[in-house]
C-alpha atoms as a PDB file:
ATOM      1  CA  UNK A   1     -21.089 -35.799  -4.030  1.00  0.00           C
ATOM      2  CA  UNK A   2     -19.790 -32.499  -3.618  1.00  0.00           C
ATOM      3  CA  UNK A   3     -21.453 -29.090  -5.146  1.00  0.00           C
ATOM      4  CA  UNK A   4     -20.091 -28.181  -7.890  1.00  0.00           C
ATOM      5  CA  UNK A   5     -21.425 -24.967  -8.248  1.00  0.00           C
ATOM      6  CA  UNK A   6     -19.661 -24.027  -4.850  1.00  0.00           C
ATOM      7  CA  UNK A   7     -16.259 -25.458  -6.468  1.00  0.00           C
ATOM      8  CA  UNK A   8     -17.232 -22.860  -9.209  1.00  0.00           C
ATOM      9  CA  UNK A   9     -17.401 -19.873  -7.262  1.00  0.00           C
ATOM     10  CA  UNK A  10     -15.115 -20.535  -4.497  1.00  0.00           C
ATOM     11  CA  UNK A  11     -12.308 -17.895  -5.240  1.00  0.00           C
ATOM     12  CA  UNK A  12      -8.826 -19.463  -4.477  1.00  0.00           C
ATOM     13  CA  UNK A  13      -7.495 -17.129  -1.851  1.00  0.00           C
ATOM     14  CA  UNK A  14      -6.900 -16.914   1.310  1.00  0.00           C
ATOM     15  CA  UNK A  15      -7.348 -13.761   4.152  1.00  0.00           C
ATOM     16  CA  UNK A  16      -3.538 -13.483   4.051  1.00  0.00           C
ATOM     17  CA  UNK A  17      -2.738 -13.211   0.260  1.00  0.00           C
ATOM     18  CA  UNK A  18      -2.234  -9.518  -1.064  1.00  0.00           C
ATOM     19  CA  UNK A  19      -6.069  -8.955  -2.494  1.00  0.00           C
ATOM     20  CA  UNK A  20      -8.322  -6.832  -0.730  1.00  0.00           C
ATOM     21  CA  UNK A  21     -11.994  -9.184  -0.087  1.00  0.00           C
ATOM     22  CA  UNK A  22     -14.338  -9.874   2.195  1.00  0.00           C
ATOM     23  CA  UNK A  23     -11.899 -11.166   4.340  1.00  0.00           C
ATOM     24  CA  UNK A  24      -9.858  -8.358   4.925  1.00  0.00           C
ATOM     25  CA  UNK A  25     -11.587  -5.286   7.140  1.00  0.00           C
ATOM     26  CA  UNK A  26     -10.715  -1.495   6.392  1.00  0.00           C
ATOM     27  CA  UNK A  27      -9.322   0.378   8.674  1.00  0.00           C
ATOM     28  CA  UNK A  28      -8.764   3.801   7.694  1.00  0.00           C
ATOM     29  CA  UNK A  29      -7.598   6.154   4.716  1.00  0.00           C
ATOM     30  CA  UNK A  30      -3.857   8.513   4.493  1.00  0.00           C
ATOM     31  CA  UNK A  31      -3.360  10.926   1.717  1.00  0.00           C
ATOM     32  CA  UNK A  32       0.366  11.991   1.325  1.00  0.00           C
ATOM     33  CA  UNK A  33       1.577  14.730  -0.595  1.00  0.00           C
ATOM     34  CA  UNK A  34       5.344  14.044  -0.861  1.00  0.00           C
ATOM     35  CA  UNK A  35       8.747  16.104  -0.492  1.00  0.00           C
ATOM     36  CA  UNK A  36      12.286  16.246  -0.605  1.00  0.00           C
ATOM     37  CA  UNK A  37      12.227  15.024   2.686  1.00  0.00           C
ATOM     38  CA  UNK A  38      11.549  10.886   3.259  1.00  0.00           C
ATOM     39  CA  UNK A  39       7.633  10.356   5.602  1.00  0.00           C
ATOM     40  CA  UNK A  40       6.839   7.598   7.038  1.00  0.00           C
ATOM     41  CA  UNK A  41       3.210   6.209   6.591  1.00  0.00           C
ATOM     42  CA  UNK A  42       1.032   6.535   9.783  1.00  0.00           C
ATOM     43  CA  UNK A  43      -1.208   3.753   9.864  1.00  0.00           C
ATOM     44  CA  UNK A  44      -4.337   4.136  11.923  1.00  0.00           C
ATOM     45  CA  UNK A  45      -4.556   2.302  15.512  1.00  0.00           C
ATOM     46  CA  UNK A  46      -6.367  -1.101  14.745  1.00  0.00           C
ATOM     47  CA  UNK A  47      -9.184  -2.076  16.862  1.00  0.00           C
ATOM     48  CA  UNK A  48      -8.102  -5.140  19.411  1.00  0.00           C
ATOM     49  CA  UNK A  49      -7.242  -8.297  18.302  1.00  0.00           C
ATOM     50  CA  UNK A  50      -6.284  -7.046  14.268  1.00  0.00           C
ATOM     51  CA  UNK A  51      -3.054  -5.760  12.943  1.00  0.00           C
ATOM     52  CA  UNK A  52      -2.764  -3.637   9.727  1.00  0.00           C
ATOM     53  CA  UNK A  53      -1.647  -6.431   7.479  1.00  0.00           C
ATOM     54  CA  UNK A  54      -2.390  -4.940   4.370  1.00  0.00           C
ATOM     55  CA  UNK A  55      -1.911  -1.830   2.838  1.00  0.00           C
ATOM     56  CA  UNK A  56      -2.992  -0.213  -0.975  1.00  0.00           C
ATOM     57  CA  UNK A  57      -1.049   2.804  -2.329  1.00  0.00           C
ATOM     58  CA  UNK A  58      -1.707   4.285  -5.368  1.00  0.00           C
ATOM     59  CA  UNK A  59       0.339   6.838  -6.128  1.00  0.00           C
ATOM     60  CA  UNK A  60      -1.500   9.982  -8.378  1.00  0.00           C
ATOM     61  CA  UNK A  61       0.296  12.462 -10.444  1.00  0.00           C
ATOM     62  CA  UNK A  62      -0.248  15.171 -12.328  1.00  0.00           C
ATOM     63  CA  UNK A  63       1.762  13.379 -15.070  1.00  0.00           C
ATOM     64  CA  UNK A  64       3.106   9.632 -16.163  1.00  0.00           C
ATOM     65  CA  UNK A  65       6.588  10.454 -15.151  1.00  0.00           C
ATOM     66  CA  UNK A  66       5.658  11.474 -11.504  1.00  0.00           C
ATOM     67  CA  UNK A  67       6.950   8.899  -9.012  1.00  0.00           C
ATOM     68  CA  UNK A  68       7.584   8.417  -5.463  1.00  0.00           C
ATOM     69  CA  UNK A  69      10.646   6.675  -4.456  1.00  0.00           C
ATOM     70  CA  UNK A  70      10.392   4.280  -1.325  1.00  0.00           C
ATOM     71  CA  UNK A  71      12.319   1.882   0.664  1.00  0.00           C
ATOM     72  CA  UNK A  72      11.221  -0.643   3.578  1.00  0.00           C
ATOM     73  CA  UNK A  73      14.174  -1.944   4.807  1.00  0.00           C
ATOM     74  CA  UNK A  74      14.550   0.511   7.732  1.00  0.00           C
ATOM     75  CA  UNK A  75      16.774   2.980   5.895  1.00  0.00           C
ATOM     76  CA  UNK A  76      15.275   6.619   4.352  1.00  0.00           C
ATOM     77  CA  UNK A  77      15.205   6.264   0.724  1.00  0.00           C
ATOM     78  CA  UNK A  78      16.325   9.410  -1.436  1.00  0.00           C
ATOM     79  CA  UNK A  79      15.658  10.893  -4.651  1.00  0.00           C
ATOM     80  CA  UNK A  80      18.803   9.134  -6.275  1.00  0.00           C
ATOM     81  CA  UNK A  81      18.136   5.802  -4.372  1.00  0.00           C
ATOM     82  CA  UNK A  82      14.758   4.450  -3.972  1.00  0.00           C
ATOM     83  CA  UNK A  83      12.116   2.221  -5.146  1.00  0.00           C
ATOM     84  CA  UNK A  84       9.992   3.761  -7.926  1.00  0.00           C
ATOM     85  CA  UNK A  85       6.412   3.829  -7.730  1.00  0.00           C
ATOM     86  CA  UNK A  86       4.839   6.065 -11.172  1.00  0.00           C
ATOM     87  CA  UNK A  87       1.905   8.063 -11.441  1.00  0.00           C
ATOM     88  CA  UNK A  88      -0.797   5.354 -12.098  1.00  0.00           C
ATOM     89  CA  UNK A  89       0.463   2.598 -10.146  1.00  0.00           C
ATOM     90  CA  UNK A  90      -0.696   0.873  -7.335  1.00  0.00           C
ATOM     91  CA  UNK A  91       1.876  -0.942  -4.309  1.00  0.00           C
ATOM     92  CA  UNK A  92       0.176  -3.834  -2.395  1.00  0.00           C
ATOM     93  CA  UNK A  93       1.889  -4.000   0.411  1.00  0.00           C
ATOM     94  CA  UNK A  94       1.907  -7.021   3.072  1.00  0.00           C
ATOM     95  CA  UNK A  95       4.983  -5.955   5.379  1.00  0.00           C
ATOM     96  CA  UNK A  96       5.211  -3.849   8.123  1.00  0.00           C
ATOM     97  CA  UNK A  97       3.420  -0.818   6.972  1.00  0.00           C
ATOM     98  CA  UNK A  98       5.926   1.332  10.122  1.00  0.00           C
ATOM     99  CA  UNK A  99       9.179   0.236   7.798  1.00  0.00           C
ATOM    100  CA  UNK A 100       8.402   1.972   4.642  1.00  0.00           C
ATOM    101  CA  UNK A 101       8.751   4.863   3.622  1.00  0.00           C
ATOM    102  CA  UNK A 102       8.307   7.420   0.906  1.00  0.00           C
ATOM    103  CA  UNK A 103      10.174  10.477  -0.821  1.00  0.00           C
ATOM    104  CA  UNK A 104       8.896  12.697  -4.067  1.00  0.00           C
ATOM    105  CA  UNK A 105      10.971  11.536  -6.997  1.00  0.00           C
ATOM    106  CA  UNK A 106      10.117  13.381  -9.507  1.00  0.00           C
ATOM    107  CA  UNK A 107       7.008  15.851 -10.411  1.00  0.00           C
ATOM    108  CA  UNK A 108       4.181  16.668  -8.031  1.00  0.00           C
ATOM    109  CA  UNK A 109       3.432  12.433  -6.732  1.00  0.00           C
ATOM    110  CA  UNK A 110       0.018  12.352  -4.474  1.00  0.00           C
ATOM    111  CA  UNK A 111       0.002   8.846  -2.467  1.00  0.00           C
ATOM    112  CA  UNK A 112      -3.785   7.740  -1.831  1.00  0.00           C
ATOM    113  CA  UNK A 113      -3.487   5.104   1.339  1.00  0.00           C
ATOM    114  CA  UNK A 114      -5.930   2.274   2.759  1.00  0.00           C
ATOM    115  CA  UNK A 115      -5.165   0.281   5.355  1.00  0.00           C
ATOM    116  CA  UNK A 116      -6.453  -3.227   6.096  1.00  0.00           C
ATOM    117  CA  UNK A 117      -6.438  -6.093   8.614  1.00  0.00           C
END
């Protein structure tokens, strides 16, 4: 007979799903005050044997209509043509954290950064 009060708490994720948990291990903190001009992240050097694999930006403004624009598919986004993230929202990201990147879009956007394996 199995437990059943493991079955109860067992969460139904995985280390590879976009939720930060036990599972995952920090790696480091970026703070990015945006400008007209697209910045890449810089992710922190992992120790050996991880990769940053996850990444949590929340993006902080000093209003609701602040946003930074972004893009990951290898081209620099602009003002007119990017991804929006608002003031108050959070992007988990589970690509290649050296792809994307970010641009002010409108306001005074702060992007708060960790990184995870």
């Amino acid at each position: 007979m199995r437990n059943r009060l493991h079955d109860y708490l067992r969460l139904a994720i995985t280390a590879n799903e976009a939720t930060v948990s036990g599972a995952r291990r920090p790696l480091g903190y970026q703070q990015i005050t945006l400008s007209a001009s697209a910045v890449k992240l810089t992710p922190p050097v992992p120790p050996a044997g991880n990769v940053v694999g996850y990444v949590v930006i929340q993006c902080a403004g000093a209003a609701a209509t602040d946003y930074a624009g972004w893009r990951d598919d290898g081209t620099a986004p602009t003002a007119a043509i990017a991804m929006r993230l608002f003031s108050g929202q959070e992007l988990d990201y589970t690509g290649d954290p050296y792809n994307i990147q970010f641009i002010l879009g409108s306001g005074s956007p702060v992007l708060n950064i960790s990184y995870y394996a």
